[in-house]
PDB file of N, CA and C in Angstrom:
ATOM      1  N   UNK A   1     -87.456 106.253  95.643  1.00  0.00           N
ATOM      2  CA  UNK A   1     -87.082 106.366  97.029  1.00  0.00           C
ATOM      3  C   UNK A   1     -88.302 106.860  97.797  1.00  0.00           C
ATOM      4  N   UNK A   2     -88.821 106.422  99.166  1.00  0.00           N
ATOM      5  CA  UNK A   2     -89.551 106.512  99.821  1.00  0.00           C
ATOM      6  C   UNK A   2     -89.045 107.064 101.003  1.00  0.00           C
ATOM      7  N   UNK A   3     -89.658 107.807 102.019  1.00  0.00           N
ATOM      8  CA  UNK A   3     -89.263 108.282 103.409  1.00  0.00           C
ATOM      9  C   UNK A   3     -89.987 106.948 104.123  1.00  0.00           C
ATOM     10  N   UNK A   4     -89.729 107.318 105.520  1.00  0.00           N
ATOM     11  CA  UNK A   4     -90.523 105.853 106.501  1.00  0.00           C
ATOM     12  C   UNK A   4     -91.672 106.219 106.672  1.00  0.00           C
ATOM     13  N   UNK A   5     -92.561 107.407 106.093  1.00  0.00           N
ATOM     14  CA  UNK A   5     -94.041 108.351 106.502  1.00  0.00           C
ATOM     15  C   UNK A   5     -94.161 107.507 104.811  1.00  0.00           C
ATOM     16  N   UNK A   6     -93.591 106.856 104.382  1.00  0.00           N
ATOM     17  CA  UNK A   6     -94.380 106.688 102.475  1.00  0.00           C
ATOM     18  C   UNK A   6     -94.234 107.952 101.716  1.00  0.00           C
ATOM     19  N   UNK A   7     -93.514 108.760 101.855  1.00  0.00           N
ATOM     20  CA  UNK A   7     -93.459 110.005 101.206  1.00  0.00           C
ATOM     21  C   UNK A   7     -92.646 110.164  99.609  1.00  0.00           C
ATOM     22  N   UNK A   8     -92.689 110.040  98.752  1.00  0.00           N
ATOM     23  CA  UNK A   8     -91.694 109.619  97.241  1.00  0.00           C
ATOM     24  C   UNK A   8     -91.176 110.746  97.229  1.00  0.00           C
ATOM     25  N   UNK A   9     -89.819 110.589  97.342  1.00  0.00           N
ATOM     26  CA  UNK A   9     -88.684 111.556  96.974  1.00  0.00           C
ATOM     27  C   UNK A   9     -88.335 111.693  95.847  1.00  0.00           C
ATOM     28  N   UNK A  10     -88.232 110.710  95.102  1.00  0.00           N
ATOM     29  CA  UNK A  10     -87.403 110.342  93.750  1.00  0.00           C
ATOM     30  C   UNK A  10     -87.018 108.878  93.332  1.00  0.00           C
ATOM     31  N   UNK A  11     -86.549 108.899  92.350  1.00  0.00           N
ATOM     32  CA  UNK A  11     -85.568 107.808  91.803  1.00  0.00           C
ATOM     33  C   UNK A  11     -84.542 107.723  92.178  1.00  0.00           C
ATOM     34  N   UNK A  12     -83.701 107.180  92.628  1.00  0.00           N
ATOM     35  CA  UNK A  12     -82.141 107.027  92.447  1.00  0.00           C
ATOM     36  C   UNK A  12     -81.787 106.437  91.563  1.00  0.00           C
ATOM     37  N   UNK A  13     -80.692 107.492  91.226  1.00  0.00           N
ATOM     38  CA  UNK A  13     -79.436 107.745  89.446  1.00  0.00           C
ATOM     39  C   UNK A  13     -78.004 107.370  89.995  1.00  0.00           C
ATOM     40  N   UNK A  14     -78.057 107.020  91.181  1.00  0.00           N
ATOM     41  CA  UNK A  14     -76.490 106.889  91.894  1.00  0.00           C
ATOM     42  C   UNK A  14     -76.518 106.677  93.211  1.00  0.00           C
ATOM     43  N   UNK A  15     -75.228 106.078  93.201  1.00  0.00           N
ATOM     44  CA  UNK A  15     -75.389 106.045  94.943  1.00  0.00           C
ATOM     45  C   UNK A  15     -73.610 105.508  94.858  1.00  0.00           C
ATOM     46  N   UNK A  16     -73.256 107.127  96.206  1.00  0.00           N
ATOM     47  CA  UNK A  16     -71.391 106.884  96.706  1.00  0.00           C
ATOM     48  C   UNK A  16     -70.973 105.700  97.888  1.00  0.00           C
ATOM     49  N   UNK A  17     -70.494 104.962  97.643  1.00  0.00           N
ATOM     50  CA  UNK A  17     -69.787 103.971  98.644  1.00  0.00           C
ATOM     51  C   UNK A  17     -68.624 104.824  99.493  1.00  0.00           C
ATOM     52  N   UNK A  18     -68.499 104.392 100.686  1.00  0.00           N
ATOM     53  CA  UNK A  18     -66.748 104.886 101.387  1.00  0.00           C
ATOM     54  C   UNK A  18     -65.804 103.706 100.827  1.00  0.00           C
ATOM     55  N   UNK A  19     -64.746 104.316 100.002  1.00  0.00           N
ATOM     56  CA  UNK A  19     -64.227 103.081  99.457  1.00  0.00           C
ATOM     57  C   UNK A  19     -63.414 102.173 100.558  1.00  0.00           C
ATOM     58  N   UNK A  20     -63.343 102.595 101.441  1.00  0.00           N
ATOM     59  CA  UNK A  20     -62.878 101.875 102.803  1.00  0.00           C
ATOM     60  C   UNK A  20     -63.440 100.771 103.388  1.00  0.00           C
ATOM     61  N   UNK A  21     -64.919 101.175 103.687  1.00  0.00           N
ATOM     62  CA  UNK A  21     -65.516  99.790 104.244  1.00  0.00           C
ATOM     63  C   UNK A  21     -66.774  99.628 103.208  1.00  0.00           C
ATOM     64  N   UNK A  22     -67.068 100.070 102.260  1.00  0.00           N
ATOM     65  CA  UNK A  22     -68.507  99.883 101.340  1.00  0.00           C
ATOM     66  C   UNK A  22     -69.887 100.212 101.793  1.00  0.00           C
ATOM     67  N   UNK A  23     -69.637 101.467 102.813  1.00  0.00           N
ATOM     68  CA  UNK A  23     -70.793 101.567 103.689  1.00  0.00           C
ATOM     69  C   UNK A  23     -71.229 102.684 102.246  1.00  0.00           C
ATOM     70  N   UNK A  24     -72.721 102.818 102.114  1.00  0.00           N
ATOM     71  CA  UNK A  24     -73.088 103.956 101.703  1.00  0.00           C
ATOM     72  C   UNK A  24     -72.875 105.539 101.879  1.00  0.00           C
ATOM     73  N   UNK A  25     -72.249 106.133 101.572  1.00  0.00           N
ATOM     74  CA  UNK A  25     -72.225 108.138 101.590  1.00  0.00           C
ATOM     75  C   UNK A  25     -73.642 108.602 101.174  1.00  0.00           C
ATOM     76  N   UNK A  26     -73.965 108.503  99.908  1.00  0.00           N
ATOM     77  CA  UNK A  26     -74.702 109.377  99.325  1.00  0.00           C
ATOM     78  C   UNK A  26     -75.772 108.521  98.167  1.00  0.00           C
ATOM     79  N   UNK A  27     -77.104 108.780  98.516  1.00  0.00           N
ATOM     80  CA  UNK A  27     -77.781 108.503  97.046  1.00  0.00           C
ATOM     81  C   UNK A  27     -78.414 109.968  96.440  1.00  0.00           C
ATOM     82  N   UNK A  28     -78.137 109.439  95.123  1.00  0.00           N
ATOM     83  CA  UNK A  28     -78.044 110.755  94.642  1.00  0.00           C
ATOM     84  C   UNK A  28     -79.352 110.406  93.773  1.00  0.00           C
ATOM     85  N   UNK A  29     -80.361 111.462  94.021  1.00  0.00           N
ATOM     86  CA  UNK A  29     -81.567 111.664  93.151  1.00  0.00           C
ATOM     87  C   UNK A  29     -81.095 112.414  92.180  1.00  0.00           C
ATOM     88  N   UNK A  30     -82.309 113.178  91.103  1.00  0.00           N
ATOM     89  CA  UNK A  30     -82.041 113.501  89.940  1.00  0.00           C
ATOM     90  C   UNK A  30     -81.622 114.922  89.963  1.00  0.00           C
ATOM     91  N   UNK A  31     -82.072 115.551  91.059  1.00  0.00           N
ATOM     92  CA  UNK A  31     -81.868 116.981  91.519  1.00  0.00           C
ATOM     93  C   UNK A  31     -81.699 117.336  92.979  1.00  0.00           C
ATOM     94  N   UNK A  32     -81.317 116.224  93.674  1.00  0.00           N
ATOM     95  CA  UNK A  32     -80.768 116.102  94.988  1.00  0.00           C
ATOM     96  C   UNK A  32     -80.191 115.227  95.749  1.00  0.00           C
ATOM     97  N   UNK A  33     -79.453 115.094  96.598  1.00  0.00           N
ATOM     98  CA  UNK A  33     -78.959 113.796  97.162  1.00  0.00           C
ATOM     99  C   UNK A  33     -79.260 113.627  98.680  1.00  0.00           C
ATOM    100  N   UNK A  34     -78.880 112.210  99.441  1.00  0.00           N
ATOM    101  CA  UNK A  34     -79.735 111.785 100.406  1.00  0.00           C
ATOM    102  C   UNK A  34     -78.474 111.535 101.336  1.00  0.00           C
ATOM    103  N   UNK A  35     -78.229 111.630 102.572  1.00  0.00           N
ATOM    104  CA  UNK A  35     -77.214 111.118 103.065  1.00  0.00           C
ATOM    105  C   UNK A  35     -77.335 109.987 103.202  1.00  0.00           C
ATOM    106  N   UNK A  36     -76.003 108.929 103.129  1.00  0.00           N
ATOM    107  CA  UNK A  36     -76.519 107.408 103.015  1.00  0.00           C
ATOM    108  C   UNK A  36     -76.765 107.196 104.894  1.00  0.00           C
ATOM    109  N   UNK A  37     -76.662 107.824 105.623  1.00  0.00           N
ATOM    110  CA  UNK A  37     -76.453 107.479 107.123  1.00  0.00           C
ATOM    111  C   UNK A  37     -78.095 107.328 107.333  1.00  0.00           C
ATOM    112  N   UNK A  38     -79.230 108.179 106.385  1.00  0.00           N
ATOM    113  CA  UNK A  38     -80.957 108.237 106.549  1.00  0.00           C
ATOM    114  C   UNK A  38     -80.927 106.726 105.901  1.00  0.00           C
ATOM    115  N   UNK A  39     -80.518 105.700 105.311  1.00  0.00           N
ATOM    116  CA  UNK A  39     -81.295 104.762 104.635  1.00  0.00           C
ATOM    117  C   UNK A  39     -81.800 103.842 106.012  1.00  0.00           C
ATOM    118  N   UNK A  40     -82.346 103.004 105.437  1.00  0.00           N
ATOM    119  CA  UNK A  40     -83.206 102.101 106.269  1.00  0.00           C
ATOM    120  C   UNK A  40     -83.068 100.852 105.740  1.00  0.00           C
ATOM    121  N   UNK A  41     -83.579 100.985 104.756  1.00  0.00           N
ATOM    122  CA  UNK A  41     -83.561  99.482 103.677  1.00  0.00           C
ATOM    123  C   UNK A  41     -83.678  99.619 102.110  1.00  0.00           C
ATOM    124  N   UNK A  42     -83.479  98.824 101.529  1.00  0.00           N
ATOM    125  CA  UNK A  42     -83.932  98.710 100.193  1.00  0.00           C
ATOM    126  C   UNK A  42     -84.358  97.089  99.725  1.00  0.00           C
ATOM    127  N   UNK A  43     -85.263  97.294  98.823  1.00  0.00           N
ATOM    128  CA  UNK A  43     -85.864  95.930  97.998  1.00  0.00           C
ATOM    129  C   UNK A  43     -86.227  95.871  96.742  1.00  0.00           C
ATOM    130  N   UNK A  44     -86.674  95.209  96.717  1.00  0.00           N
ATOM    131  CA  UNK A  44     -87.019  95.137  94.610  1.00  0.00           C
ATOM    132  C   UNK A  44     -88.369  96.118  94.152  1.00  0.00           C
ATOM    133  N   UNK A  45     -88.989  96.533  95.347  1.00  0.00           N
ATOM    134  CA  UNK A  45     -89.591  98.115  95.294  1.00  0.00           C
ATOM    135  C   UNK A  45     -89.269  99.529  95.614  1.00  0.00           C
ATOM    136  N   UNK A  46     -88.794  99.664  96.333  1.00  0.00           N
ATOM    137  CA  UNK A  46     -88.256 100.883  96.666  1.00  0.00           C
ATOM    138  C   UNK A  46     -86.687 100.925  97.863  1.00  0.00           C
ATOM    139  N   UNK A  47     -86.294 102.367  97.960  1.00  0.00           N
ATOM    140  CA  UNK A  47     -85.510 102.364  98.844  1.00  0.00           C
ATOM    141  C   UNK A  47     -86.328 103.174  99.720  1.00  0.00           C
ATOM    142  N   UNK A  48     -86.078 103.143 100.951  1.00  0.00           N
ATOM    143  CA  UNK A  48     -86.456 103.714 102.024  1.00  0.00           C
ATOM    144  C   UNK A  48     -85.309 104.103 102.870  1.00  0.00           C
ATOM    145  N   UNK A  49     -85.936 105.530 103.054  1.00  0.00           N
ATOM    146  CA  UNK A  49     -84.686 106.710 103.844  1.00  0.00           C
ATOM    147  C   UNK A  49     -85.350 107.099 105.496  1.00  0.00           C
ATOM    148  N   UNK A  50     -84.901 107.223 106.064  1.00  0.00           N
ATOM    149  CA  UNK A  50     -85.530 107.964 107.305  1.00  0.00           C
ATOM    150  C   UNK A  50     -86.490 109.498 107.165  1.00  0.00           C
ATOM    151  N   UNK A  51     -87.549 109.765 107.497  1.00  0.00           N
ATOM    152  CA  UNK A  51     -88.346 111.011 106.977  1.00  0.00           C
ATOM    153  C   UNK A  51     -87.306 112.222 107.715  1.00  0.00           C
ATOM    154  N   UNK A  52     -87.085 113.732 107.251  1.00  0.00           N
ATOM    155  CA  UNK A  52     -86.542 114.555 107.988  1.00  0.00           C
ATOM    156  C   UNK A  52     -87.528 114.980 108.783  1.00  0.00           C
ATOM    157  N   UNK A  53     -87.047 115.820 110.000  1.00  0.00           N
ATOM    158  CA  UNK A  53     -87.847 116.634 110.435  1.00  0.00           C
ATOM    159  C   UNK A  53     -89.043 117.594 109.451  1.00  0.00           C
ATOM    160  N   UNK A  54     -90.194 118.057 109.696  1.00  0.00           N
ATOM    161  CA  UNK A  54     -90.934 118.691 108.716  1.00  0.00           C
ATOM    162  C   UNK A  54     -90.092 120.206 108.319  1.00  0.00           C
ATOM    163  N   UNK A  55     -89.054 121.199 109.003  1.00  0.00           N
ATOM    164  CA  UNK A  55     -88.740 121.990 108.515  1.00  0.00           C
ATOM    165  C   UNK A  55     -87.665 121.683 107.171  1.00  0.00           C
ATOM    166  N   UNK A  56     -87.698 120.182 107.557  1.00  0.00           N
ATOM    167  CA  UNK A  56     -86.451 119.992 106.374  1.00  0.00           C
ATOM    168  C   UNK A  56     -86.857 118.898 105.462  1.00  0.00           C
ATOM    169  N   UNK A  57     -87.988 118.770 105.151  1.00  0.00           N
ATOM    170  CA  UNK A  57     -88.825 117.794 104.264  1.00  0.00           C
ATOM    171  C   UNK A  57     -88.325 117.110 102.910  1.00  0.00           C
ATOM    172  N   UNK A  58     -87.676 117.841 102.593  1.00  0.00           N
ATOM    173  CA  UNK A  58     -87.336 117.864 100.930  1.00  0.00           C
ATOM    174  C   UNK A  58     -85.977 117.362 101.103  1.00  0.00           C
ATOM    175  N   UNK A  59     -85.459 116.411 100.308  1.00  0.00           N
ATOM    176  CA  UNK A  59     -84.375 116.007 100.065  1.00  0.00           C
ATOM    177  C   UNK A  59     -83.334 117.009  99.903  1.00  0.00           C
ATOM    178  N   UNK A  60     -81.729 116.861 100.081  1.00  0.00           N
ATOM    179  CA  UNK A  60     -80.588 117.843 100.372  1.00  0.00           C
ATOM    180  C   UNK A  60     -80.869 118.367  98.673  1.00  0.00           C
ATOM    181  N   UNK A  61     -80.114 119.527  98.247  1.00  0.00           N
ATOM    182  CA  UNK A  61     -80.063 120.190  97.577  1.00  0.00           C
ATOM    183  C   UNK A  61     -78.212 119.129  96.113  1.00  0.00           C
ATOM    184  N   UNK A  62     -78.250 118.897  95.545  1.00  0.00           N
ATOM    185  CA  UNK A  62     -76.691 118.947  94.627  1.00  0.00           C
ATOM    186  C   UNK A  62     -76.228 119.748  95.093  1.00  0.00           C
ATOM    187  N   UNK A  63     -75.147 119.971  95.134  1.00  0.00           N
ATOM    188  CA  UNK A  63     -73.780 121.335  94.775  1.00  0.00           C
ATOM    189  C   UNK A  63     -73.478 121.355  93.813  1.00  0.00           C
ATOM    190  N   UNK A  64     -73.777 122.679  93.122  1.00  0.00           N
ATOM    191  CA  UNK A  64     -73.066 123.004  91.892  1.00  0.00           C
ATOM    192  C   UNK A  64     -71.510 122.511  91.744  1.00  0.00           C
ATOM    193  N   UNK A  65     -71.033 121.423  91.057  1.00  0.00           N
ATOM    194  CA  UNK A  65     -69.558 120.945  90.925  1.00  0.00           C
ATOM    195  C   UNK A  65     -68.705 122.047  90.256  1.00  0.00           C
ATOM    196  N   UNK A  66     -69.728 123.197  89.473  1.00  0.00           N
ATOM    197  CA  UNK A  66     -69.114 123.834  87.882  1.00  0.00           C
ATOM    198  C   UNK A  66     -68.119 124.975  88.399  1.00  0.00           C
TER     199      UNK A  66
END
């Protein structure tokens, strides 16, 4: 996964659909997830997310499920 600045976030291991209309929720990296509302695009190289603001650079955090 890429930001729109080229920035590598991660891999994506998952990604949540709304089972309603099949829009994207969530891609989920290996130790964080992305809201699906930041994507932009994807292709047979990368996905691309919208960059955050710089105070919030780093991809969302998991929630502990346990």
């Amino acid at each position: 996964m890429l930001d729109d600045h080229g920035r590598e976030l991660g891999h994506v291991r998952d990604v949540e659909f709304d089972p309603r209309d099949g829009s994207v929720v969530t891609l989920i990296l290996k130790d964080a997830y992305v809201d699906g509302a930041r994507l932009l695009g994807l292709g047979s190289y990368a996905v691309v997310v919208r960059a955050l603001a710089p105070s919030d650079s780093m991809p969302d955090t998991v929630p502990d499920h346990a």
